[in-house]
Protein backbone atom coordinates (compact mmCIF):
# COMPACT_ATOMS: atom_id res chain seq x y z
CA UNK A 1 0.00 0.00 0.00
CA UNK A 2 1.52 3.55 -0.47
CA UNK A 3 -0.18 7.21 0.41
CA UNK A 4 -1.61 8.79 -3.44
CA UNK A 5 0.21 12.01 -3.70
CA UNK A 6 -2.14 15.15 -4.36
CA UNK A 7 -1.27 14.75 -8.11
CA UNK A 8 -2.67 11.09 -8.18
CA UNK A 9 -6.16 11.90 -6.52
CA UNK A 10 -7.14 13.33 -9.66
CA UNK A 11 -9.28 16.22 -8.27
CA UNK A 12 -11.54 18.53 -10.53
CA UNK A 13 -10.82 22.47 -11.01
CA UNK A 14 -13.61 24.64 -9.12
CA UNK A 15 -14.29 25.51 -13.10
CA UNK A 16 -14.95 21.46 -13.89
CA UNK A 17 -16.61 21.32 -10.30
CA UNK A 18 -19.35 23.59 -11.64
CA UNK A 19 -20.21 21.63 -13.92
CA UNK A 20 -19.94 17.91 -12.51
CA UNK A 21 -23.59 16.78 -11.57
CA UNK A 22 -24.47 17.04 -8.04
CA UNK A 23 -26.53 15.58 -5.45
CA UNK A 24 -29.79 17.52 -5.45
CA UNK A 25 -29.12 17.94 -1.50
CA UNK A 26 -29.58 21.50 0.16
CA UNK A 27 -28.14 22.33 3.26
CA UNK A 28 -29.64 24.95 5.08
CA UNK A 29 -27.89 26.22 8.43
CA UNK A 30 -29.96 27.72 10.86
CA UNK A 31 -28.08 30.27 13.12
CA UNK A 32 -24.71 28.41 13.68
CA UNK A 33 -22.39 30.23 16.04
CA UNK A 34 -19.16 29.60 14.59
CA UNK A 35 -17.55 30.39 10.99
CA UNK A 36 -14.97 27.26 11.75
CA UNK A 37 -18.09 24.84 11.57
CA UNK A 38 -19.50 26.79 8.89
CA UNK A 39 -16.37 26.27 6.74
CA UNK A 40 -15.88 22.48 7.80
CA UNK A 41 -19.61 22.26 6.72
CA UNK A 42 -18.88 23.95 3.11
CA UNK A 43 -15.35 21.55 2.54
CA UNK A 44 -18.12 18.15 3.29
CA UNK A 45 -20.53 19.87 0.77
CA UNK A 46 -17.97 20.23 -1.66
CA UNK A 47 -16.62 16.53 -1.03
CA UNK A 48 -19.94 15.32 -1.60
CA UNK A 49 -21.31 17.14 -4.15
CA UNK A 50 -23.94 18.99 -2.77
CA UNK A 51 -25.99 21.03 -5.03
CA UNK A 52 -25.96 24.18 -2.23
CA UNK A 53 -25.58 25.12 1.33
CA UNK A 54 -28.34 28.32 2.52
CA UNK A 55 -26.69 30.57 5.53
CA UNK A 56 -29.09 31.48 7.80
CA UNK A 57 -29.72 34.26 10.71
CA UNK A 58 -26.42 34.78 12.55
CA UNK A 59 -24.59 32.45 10.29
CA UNK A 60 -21.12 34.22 9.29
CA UNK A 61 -20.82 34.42 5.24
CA UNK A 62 -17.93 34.11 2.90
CA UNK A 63 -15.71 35.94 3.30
CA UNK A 64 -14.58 35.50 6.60
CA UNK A 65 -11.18 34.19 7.82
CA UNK A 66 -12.50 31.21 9.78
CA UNK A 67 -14.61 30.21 7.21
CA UNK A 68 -12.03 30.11 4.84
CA UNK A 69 -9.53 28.63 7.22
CA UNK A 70 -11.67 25.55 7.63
CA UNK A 71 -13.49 25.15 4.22
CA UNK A 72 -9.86 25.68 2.21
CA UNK A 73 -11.52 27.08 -1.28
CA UNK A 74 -15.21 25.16 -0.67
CA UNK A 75 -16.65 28.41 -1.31
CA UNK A 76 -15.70 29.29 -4.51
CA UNK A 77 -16.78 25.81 -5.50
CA UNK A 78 -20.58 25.38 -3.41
CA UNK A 79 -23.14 27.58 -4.36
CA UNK A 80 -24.60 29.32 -1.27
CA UNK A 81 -27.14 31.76 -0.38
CA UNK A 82 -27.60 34.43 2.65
CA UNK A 83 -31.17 34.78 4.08
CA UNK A 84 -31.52 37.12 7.11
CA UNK A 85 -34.38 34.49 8.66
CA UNK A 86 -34.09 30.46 8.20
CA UNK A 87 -37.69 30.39 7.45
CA UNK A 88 -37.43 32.39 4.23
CA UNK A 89 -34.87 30.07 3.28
CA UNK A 90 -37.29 26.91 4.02
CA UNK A 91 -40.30 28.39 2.39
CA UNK A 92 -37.88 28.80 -0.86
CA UNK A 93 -37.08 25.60 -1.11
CA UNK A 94 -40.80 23.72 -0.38
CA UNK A 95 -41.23 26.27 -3.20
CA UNK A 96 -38.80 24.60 -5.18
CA UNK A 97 -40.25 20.98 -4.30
CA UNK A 98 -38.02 19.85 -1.83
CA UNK A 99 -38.63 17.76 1.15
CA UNK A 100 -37.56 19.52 4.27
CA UNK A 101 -36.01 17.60 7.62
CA UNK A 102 -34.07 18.83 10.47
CA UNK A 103 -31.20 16.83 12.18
CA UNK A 104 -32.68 17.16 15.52
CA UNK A 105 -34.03 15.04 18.47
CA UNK A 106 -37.26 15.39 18.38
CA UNK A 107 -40.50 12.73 19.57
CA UNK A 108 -40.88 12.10 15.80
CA UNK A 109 -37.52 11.46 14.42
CA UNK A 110 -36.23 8.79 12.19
CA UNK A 111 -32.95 7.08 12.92
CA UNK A 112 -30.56 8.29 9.96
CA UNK A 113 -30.43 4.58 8.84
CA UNK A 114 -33.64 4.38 8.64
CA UNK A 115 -34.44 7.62 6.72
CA UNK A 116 -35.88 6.99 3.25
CA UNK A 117 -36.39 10.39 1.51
CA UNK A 118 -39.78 11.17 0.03
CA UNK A 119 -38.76 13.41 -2.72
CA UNK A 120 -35.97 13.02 -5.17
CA UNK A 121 -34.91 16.83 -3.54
CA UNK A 122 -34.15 16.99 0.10
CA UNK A 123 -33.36 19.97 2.15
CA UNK A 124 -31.09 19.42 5.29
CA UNK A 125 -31.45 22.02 8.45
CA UNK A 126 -28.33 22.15 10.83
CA UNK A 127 -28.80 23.76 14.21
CA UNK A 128 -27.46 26.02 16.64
CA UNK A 129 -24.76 24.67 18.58
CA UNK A 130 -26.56 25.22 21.69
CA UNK A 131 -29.96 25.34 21.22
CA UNK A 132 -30.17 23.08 17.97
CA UNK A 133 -32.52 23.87 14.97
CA UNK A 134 -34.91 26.93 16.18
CA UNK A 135 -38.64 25.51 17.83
CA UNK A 136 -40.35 27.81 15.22
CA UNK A 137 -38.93 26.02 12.52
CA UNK A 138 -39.98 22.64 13.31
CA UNK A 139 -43.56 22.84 12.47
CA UNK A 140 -42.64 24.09 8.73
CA UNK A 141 -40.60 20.66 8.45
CA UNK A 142 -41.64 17.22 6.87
CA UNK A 143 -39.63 15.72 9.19
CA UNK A 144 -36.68 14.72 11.56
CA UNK A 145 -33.30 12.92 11.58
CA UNK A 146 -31.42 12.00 14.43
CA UNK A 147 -28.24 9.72 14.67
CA UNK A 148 -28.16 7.28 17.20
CA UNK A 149 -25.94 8.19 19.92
CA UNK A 150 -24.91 5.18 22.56
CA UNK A 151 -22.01 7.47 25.28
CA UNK A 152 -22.71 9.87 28.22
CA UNK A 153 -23.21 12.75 25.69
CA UNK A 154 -26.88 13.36 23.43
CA UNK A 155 -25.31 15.46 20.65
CA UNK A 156 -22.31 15.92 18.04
CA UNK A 157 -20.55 19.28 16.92
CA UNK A 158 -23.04 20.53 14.00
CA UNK A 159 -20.00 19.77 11.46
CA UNK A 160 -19.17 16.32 12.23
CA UNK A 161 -23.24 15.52 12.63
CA UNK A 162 -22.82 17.52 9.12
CA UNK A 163 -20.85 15.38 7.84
CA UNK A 164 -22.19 11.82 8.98
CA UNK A 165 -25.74 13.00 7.55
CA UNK A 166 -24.45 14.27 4.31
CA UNK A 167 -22.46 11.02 3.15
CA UNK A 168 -24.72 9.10 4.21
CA UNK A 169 -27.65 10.77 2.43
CA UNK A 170 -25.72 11.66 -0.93
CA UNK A 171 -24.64 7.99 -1.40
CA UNK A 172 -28.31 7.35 -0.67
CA UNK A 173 -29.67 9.77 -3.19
CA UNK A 174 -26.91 9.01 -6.10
């Protein structure tokens, strides 16, 4: 076994990014607190394909040094979107036909292995590092996802729970 060198991986340009298809996956992040996670969360986006990724509220935009520190160029290659409340953002896409779940521990949710999407478009909401995805927001959802969780603690940082949800649901929807 040896290590591929960078040259070997044979990575796309952000030019031939644009234009390789991608998973019709929105990610919409409701009021997250830091720029790091919001940059780790555009890098998984861009690693998976993900058609776009919807700032939300307090959610720091491009450009902005932590972001970039963390997404390293995922920003000039995922399409995003600033909307001052989440809710415009999830009315815009049930416009656009997509179905609409939270990752969030709710009385309703679906394991993540369980989760079959409805629609061949699915819109993602991230949470709040403390308080999760806003209470207001849940009752314009279709749903809930939560990942199992078996140790003393009953949540993940938003962009490692980011990134579990979005692999798993773009090799689902491919």
């Amino acid at each position: 076994m040896k290590k591929l060198k960078l040259t070997e991986l044979g990575r796309v340009s952000v030019e031939e990014y644009k234009d390789i298809p991608k998973v019709d996956i929105v990610v919409v992040l409701d009021n997250i607190r830091s720029a790091m996670n919001v940059g780790s969360i555009f890098r998984t986006s861009d690693a998976m394909a993900i058609k776009s990724v919807l700032l939300c509220g307090i959610t720091a935009t491009p450009p902005n040094r932590e972001i970039t520190k963390t997404a390293i160029g995922a920003t000039d290659s995922v399409d995003w979107q600033y909307f001052k409340e989440t809710k415009e953002a999830i009315l815009q896409v049930k416009n656009e036909g997509y179905e609409v779940v939270a990752i969030e521990q709710t009385d309703a949710s679906i394991e993540l292995m369980d989760f079959k999407p409805k629609a061949e478009k699915l819109a993602i909401i991230l949470g709040n590092e403390v308080n999760g995805v806003d209470r207001a927001i849940l009752d314009l959802l279709d749903g809930a996802i939560e990942i199992n969780q078996y140790g003393t603690k009953h949540s993940l940082n938003v962009s490692v729970c980011g990134g579990i949800v979005l692999h798993h649901l773009s090799e689902l929807m491919r």
